[in-house]
C-alpha atoms as a PDB file:
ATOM      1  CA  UNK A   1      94.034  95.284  87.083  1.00  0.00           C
ATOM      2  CA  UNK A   2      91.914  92.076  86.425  1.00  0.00           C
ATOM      3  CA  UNK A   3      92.172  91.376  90.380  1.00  0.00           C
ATOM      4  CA  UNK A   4      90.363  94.775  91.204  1.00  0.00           C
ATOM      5  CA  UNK A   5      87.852  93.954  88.612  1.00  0.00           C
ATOM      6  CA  UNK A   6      86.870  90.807  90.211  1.00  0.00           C
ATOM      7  CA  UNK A   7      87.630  91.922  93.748  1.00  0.00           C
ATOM      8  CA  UNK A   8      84.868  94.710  92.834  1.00  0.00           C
ATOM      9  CA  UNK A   9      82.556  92.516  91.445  1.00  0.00           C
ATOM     10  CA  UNK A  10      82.641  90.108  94.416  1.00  0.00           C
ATOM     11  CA  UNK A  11      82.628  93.118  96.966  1.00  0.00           C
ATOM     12  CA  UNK A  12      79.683  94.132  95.262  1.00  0.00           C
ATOM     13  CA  UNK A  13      77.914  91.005  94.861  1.00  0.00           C
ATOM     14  CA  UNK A  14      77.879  90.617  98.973  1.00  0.00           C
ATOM     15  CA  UNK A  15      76.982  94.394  99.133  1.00  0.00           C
ATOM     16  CA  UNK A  16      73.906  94.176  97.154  1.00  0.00           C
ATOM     17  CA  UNK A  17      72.899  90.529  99.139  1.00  0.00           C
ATOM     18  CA  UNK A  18      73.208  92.295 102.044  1.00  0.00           C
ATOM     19  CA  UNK A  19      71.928  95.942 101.180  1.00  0.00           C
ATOM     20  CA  UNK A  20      68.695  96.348  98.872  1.00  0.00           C
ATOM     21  CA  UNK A  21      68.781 100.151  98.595  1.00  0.00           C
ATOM     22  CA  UNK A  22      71.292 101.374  96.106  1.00  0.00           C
ATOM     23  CA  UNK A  23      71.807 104.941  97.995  1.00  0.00           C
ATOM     24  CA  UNK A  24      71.403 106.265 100.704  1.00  0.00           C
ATOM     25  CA  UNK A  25      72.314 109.985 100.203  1.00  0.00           C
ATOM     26  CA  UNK A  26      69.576 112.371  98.664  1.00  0.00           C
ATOM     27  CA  UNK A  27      70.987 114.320  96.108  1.00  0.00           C
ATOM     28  CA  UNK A  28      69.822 116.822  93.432  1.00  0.00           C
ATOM     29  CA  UNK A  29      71.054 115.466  90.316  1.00  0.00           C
ATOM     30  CA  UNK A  30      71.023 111.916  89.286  1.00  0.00           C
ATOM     31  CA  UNK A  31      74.787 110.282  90.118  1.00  0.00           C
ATOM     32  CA  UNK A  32      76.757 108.661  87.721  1.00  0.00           C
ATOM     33  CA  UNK A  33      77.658 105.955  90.211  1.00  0.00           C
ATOM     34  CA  UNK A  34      75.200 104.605  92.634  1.00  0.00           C
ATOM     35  CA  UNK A  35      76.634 104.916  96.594  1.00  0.00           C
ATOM     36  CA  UNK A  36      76.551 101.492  96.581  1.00  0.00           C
ATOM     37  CA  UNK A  37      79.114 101.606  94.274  1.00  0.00           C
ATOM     38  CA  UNK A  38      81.132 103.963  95.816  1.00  0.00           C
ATOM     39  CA  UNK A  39      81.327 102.033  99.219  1.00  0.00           C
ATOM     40  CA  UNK A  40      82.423  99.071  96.945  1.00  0.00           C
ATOM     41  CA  UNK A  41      85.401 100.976  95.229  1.00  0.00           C
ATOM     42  CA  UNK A  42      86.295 102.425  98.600  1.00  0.00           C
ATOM     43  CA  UNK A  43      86.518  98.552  99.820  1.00  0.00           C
ATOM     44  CA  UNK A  44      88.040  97.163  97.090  1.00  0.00           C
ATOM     45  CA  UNK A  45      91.148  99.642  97.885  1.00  0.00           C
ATOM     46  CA  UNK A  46      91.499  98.950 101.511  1.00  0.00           C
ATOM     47  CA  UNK A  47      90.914  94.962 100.624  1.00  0.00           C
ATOM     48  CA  UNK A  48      93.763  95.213  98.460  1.00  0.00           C
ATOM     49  CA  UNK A  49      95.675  97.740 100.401  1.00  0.00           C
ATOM     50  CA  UNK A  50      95.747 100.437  97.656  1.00  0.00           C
ATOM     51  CA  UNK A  51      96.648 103.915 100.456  1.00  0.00           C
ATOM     52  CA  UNK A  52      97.186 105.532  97.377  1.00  0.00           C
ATOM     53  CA  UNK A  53      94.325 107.369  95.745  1.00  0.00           C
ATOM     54  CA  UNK A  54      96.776 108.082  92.471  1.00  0.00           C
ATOM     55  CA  UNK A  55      97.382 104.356  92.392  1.00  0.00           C
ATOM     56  CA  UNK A  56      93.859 103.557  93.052  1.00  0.00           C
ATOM     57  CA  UNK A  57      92.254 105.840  89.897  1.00  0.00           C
ATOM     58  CA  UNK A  58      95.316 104.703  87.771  1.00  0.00           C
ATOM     59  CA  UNK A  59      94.101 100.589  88.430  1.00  0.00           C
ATOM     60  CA  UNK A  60      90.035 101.447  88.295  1.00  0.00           C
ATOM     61  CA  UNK A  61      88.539  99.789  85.017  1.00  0.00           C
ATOM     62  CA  UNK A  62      87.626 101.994  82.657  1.00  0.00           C
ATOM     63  CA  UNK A  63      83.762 101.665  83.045  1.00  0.00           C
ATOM     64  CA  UNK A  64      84.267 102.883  86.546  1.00  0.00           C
ATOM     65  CA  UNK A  65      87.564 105.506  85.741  1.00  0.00           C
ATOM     66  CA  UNK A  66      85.542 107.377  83.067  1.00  0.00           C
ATOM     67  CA  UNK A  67      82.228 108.142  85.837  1.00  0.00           C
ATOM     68  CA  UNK A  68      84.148 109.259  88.986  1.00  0.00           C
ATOM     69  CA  UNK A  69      85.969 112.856  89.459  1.00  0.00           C
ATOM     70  CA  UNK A  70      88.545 112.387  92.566  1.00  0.00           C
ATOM     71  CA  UNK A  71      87.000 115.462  94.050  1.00  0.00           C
ATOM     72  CA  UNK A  72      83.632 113.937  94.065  1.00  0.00           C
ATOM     73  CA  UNK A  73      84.856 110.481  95.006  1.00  0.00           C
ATOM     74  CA  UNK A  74      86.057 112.181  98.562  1.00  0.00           C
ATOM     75  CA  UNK A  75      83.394 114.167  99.430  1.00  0.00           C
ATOM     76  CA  UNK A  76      80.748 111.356  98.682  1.00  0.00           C
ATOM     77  CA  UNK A  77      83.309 108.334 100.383  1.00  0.00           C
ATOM     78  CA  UNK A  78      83.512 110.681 103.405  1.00  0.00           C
ATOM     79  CA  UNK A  79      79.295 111.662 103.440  1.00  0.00           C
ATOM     80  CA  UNK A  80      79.208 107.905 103.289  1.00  0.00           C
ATOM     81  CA  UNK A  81      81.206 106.827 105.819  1.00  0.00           C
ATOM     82  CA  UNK A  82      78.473 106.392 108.402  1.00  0.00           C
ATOM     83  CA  UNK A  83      76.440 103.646 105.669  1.00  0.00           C
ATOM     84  CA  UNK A  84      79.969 101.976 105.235  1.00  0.00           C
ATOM     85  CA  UNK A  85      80.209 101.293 109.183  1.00  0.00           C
ATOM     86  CA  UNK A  86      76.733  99.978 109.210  1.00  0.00           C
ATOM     87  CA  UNK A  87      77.453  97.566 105.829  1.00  0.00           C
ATOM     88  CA  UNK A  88      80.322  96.142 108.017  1.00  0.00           C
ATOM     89  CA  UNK A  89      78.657  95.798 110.946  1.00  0.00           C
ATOM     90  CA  UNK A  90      75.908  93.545 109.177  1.00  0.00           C
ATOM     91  CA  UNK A  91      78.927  91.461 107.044  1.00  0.00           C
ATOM     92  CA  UNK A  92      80.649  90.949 110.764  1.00  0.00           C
ATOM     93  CA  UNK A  93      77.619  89.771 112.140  1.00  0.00           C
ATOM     94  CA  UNK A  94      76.795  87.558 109.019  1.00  0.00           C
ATOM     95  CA  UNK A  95      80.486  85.594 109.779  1.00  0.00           C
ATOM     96  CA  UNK A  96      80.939  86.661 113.699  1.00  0.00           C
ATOM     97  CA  UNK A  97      80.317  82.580 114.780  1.00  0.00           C
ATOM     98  CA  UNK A  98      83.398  81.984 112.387  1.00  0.00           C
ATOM     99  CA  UNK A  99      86.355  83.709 114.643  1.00  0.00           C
ATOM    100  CA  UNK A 100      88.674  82.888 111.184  1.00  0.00           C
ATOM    101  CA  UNK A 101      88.316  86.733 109.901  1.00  0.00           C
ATOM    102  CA  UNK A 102      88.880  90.309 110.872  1.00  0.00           C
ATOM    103  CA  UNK A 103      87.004  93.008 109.335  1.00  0.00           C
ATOM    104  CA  UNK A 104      88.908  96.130 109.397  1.00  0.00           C
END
């Protein structure tokens, strides 16, 4: 559990270096998570290989457990997708002299 907490916190360190805006999606009512965040949950779990989204909402810290519904966690990761593909594309290009790393 303490590894997710700082894998999120790094993840979402680099996310916010590399994106300013904090969502992308217009919604109606004000989220409890920003989609920022959501990316960085949904990369935390593939980072450390969590297939399982049972497993992944049983590990989340609280903070993060308490604001997120399952339901709404896959409809928003999959509306997001497109924003996700565009985050890695600007990490890969950030590292792509350094042929030491694959981004998946």
């Amino acid at each position: 559990m303490i590894n997710s907490i700082a894998n999120y916190g790094k993840i979402l360190e680099l996310l916010q270096q590399i994106e300013l805006k904090m969502n992308f999606l217009n919604q109606i009512s004000n989220p409890k998570l920003s989609d920022i965040e959501f990316i960085t949950v949904d990369l935390t779990s593939e980072y450390m290989s969590i297939d399982s989204e049972y497993r992944l909402f049983r590990i989340l810290p609280d903070k993060l457990n308490l604001r997120i519904e399952r339901n709404v966690y896959n409809r928003r990761i999959r509306k997001l997708f497109y924003f996700k593909e565009q985050l890695r594309k600007r990490i890969v290009s950030k590292i792509s002299s350094n042929r030491d790393y694959c981004i998946r």
